[in-house]
N, C-alpha and C. Protein backbone atom coordinates (compact mmCIF):
# COMPACT_ATOMS: atom_id res chain seq x y z
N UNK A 1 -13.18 12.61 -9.13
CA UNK A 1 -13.15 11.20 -8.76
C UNK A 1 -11.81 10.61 -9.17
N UNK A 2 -11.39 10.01 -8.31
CA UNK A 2 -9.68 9.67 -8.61
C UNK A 2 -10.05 8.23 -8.65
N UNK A 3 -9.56 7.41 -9.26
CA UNK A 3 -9.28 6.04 -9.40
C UNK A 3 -7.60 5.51 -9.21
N UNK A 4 -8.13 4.73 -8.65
CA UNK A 4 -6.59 3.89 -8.38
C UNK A 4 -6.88 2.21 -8.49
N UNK A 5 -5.78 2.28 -9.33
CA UNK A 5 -5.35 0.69 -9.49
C UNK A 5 -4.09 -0.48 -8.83
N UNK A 6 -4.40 -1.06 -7.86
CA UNK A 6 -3.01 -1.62 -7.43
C UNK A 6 -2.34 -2.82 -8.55
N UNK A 7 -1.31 -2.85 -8.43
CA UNK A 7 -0.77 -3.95 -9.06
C UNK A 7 0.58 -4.73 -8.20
N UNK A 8 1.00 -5.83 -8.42
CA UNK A 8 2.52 -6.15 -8.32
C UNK A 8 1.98 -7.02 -6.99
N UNK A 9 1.09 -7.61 -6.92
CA UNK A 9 0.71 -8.86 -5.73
C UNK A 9 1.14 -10.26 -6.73
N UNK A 10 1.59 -10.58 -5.60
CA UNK A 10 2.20 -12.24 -6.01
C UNK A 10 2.46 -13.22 -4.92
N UNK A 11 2.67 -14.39 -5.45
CA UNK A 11 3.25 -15.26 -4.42
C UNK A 11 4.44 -15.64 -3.87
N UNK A 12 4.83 -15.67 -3.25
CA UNK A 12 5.98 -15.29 -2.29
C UNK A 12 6.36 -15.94 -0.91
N UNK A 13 7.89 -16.55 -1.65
CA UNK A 13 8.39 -17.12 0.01
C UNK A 13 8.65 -16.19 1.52
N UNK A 14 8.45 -16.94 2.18
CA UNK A 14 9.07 -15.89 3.55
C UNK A 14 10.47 -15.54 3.97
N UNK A 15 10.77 -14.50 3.62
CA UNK A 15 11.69 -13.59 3.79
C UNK A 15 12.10 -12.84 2.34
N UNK A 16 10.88 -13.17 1.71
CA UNK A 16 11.42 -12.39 0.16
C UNK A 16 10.80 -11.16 -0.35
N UNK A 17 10.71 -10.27 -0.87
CA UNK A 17 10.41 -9.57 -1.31
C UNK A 17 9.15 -9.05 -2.55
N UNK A 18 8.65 -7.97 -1.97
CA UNK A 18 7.91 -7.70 -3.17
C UNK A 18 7.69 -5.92 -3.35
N UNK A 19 6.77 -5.33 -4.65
CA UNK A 19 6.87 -4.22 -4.73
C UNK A 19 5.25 -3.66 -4.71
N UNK A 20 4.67 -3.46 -4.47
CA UNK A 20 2.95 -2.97 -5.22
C UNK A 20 2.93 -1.66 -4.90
N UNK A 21 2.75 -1.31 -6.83
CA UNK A 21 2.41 -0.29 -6.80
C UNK A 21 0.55 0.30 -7.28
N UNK A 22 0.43 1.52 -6.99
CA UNK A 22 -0.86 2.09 -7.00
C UNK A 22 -0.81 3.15 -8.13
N UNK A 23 -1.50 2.39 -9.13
CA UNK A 23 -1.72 3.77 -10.58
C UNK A 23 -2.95 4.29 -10.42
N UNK A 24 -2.60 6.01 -9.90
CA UNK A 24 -4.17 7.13 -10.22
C UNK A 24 -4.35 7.61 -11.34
N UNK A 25 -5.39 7.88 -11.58
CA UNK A 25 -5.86 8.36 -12.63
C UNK A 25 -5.57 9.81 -12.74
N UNK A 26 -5.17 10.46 -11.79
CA UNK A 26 -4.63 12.04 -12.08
C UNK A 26 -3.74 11.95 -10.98
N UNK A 27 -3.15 13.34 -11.42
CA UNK A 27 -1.68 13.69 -10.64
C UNK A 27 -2.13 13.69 -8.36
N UNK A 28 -1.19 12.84 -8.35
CA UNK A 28 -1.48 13.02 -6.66
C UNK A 28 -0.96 13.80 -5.64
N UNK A 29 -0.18 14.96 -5.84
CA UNK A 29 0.67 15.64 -5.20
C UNK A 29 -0.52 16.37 -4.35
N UNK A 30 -1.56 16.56 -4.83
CA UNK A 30 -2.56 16.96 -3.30
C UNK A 30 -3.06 15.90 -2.63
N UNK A 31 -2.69 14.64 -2.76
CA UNK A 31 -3.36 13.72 -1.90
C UNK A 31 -2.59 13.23 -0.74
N UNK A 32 -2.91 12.77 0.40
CA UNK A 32 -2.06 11.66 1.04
C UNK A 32 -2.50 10.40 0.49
N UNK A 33 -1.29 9.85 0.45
CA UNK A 33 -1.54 8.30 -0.20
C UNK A 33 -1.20 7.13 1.20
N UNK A 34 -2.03 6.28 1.17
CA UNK A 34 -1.71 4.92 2.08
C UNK A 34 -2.11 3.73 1.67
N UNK A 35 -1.45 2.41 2.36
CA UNK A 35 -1.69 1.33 1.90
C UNK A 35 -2.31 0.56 3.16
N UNK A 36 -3.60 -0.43 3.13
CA UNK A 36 -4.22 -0.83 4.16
C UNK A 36 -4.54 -2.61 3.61
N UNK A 37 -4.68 -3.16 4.21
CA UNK A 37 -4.43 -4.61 3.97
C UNK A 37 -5.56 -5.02 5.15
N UNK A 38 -6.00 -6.27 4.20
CA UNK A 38 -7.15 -6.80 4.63
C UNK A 38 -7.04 -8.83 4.84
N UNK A 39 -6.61 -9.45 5.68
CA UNK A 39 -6.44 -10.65 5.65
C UNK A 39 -7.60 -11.78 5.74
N UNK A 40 -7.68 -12.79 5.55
CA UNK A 40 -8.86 -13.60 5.77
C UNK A 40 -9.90 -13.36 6.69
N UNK A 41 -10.33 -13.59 6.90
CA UNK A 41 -11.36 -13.57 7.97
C UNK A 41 -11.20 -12.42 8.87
N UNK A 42 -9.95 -11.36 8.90
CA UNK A 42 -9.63 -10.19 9.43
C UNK A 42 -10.66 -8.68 9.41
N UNK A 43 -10.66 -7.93 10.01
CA UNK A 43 -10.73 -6.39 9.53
C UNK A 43 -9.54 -5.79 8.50
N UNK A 44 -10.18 -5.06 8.08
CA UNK A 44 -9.06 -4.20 7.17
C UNK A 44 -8.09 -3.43 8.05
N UNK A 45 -6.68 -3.04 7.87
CA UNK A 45 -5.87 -2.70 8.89
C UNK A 45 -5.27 -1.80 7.84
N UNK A 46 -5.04 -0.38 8.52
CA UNK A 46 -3.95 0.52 8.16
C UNK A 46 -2.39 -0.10 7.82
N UNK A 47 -1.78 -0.02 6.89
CA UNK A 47 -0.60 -0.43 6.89
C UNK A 47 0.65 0.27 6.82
N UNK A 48 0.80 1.67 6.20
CA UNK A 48 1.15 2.81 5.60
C UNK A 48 0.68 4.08 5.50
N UNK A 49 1.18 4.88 5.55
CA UNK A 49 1.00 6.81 4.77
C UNK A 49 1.87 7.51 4.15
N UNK A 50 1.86 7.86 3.28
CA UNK A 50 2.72 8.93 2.78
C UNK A 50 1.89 10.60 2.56
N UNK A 51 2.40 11.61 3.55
CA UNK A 51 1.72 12.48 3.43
C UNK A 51 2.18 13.43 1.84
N UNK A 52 1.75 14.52 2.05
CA UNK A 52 1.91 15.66 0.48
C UNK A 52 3.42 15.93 0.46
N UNK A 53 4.09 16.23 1.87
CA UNK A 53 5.29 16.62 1.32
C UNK A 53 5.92 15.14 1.87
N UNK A 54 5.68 14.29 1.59
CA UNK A 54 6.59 13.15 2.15
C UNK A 54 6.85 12.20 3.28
N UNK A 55 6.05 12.62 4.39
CA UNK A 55 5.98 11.99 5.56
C UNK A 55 5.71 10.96 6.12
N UNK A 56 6.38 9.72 6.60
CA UNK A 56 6.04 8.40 6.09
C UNK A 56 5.57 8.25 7.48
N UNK A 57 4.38 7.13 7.29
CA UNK A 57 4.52 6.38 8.95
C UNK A 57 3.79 5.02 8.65
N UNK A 58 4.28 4.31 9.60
CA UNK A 58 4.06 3.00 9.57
C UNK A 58 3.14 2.37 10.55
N UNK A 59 2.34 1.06 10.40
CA UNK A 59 1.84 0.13 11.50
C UNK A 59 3.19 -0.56 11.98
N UNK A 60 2.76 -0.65 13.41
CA UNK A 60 4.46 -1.02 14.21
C UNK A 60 4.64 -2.50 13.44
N UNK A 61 3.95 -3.75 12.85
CA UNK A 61 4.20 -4.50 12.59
C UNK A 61 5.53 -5.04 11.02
N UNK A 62 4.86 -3.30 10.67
CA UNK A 62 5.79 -3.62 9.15
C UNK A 62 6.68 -2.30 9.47
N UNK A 63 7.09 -1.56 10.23
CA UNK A 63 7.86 -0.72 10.23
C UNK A 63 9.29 -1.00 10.07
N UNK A 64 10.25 -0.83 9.16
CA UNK A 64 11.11 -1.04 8.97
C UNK A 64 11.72 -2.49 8.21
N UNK A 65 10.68 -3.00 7.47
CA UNK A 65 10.49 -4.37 6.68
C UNK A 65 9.65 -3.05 5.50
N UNK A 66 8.48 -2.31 5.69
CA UNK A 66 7.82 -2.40 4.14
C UNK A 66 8.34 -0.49 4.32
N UNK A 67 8.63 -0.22 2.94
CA UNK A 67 8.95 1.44 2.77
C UNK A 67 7.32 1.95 1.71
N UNK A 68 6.94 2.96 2.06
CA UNK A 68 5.54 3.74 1.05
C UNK A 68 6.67 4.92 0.70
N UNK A 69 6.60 4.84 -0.91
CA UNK A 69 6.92 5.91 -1.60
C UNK A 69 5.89 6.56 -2.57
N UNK A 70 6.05 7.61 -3.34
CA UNK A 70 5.06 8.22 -4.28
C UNK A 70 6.11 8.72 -5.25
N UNK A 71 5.68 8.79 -6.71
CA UNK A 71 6.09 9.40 -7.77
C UNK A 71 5.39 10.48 -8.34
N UNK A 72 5.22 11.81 -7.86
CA UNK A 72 3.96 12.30 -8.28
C UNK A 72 3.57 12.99 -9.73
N UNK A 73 4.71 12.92 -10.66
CA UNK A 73 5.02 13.04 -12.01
C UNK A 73 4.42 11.03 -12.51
N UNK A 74 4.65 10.33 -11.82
CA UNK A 74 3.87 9.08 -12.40
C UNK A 74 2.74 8.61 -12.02
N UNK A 75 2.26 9.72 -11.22
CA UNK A 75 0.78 9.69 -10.20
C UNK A 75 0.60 7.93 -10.05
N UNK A 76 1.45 7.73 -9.08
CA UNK A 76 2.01 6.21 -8.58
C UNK A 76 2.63 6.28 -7.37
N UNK A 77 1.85 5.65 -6.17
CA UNK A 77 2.39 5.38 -5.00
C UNK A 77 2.47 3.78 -5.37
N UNK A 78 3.69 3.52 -4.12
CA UNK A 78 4.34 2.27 -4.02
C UNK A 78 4.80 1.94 -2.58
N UNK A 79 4.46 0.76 -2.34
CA UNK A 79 4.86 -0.03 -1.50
C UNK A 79 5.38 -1.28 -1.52
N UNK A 80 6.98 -0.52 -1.01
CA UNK A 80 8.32 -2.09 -1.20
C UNK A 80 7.89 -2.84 -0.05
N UNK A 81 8.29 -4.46 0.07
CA UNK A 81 7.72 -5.25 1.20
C UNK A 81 9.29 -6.29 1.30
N UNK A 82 9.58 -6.36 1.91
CA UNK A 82 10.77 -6.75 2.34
C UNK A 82 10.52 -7.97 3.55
N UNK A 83 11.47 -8.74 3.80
CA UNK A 83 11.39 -9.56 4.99
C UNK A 83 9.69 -9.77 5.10
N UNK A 84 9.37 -10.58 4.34
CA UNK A 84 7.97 -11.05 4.26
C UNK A 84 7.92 -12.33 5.19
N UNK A 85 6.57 -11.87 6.33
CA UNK A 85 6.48 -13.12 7.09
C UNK A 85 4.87 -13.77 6.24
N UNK A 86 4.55 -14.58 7.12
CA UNK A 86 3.33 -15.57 6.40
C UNK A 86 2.21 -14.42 7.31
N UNK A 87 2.35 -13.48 8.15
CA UNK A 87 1.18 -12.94 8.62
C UNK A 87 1.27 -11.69 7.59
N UNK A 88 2.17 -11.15 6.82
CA UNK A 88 1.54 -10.17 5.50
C UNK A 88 0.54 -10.94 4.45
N UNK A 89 0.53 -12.31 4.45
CA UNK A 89 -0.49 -12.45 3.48
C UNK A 89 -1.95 -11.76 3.83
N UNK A 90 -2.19 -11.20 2.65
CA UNK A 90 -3.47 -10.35 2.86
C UNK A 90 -3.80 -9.62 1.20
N UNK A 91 -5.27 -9.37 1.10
CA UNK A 91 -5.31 -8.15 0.06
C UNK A 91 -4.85 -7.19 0.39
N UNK A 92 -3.99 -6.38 -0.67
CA UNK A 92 -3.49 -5.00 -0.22
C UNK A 92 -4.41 -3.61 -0.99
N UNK A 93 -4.40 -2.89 -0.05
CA UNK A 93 -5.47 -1.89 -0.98
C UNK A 93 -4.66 -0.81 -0.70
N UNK A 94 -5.09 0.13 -1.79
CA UNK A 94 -4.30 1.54 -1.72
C UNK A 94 -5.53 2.45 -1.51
N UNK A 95 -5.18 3.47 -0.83
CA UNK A 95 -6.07 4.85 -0.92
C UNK A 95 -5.69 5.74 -0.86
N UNK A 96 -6.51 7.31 -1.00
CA UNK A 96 -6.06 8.30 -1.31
C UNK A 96 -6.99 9.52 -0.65
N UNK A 97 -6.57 10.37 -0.03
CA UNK A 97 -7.71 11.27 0.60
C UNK A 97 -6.66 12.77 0.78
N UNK A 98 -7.65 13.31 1.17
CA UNK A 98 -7.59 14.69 1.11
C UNK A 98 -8.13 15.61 2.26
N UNK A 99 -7.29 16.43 3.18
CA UNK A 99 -7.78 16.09 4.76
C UNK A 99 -8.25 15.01 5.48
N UNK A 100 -8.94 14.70 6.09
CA UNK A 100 -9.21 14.51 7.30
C UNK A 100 -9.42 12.43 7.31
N UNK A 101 -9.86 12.06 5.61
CA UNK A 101 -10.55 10.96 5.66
C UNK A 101 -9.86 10.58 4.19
N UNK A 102 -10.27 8.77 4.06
CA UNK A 102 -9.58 8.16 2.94
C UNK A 102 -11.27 8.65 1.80
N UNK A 103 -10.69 9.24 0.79
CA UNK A 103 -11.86 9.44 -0.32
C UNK A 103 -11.88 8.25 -1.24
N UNK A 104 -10.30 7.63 -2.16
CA UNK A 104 -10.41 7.06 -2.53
C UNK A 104 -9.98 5.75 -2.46
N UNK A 105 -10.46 4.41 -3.09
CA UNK A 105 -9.76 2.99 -3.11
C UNK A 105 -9.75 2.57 -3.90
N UNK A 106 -8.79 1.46 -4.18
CA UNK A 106 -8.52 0.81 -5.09
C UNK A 106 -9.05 -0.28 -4.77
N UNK A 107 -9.05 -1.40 -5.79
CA UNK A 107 -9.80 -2.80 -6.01
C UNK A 107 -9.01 -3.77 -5.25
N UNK A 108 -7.70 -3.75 -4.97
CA UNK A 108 -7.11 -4.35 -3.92
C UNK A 108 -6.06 -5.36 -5.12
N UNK A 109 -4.92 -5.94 -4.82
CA UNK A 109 -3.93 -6.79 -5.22
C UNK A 109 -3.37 -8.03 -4.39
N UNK A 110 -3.98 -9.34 -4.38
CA UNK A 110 -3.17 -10.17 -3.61
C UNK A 110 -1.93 -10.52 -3.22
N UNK A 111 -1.84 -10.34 -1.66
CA UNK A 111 -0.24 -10.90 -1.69
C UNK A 111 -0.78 -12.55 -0.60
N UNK A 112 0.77 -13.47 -1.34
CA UNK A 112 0.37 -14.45 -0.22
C UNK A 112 1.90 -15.05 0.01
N UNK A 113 2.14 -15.04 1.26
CA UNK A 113 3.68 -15.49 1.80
C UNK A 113 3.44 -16.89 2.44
N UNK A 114 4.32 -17.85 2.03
CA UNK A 114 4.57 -19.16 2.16
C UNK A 114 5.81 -19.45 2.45
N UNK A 115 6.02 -20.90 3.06
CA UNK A 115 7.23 -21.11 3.39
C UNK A 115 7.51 -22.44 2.66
């Protein structure tokens, strides 16, 4: 059972920056890690992936505004957020799975962009 904790949600003007990262409870180098975000009254939405050896991919909305990295010596994925509009406000959740499906989640970290 892996646990993950997000952190680094805050409040935030539009066009500024932020970082959230995801602390597991054991080493993640067998997992894929992603970040999925959930807005008001929304569905939860894929946002990110980082596969085992590195393979990034994005939802077309944040592609090239948010980067998913992993540290797998700090069993810590991260997601930088850059050029923040007011439609990233959302909970951000991290997960973690192993083939085919997400196994694990985290409790989620608020972000909220204002102008």
């Amino acid at each position: 059972q892996v646990r993950l904790a997000e952190s680094g949600g805050a409040s935030v003007q539009t066009g500024g920056s932020l970082r959230l990262s995801c602390q597991a409870s054991e080493y993640i180098s067998d997992y894929f890690m992603g970040w999925f975000r959930q807005a008001p009254g929304k569905e939860r939405e894929w946002v990110a992936r980082i596969d085992t050896i590195g393979l990034t991919y994005y939802e077309d909305s944040v592609e090239g505004r948010f980067t998913i990295s992993k540290d797998n010596s700090k069993k810590t994925s991260y997601l930088q957020m850059s050029s923040l509009k007011h439609e990233d406000t959302a909970t951000y959740y991290c997960a973690a799975g192993v083939g085919c499906a997400w196994d694990y989640w985290g409790q989620g970290t608020q972000v909220v962009v204002s102008s």
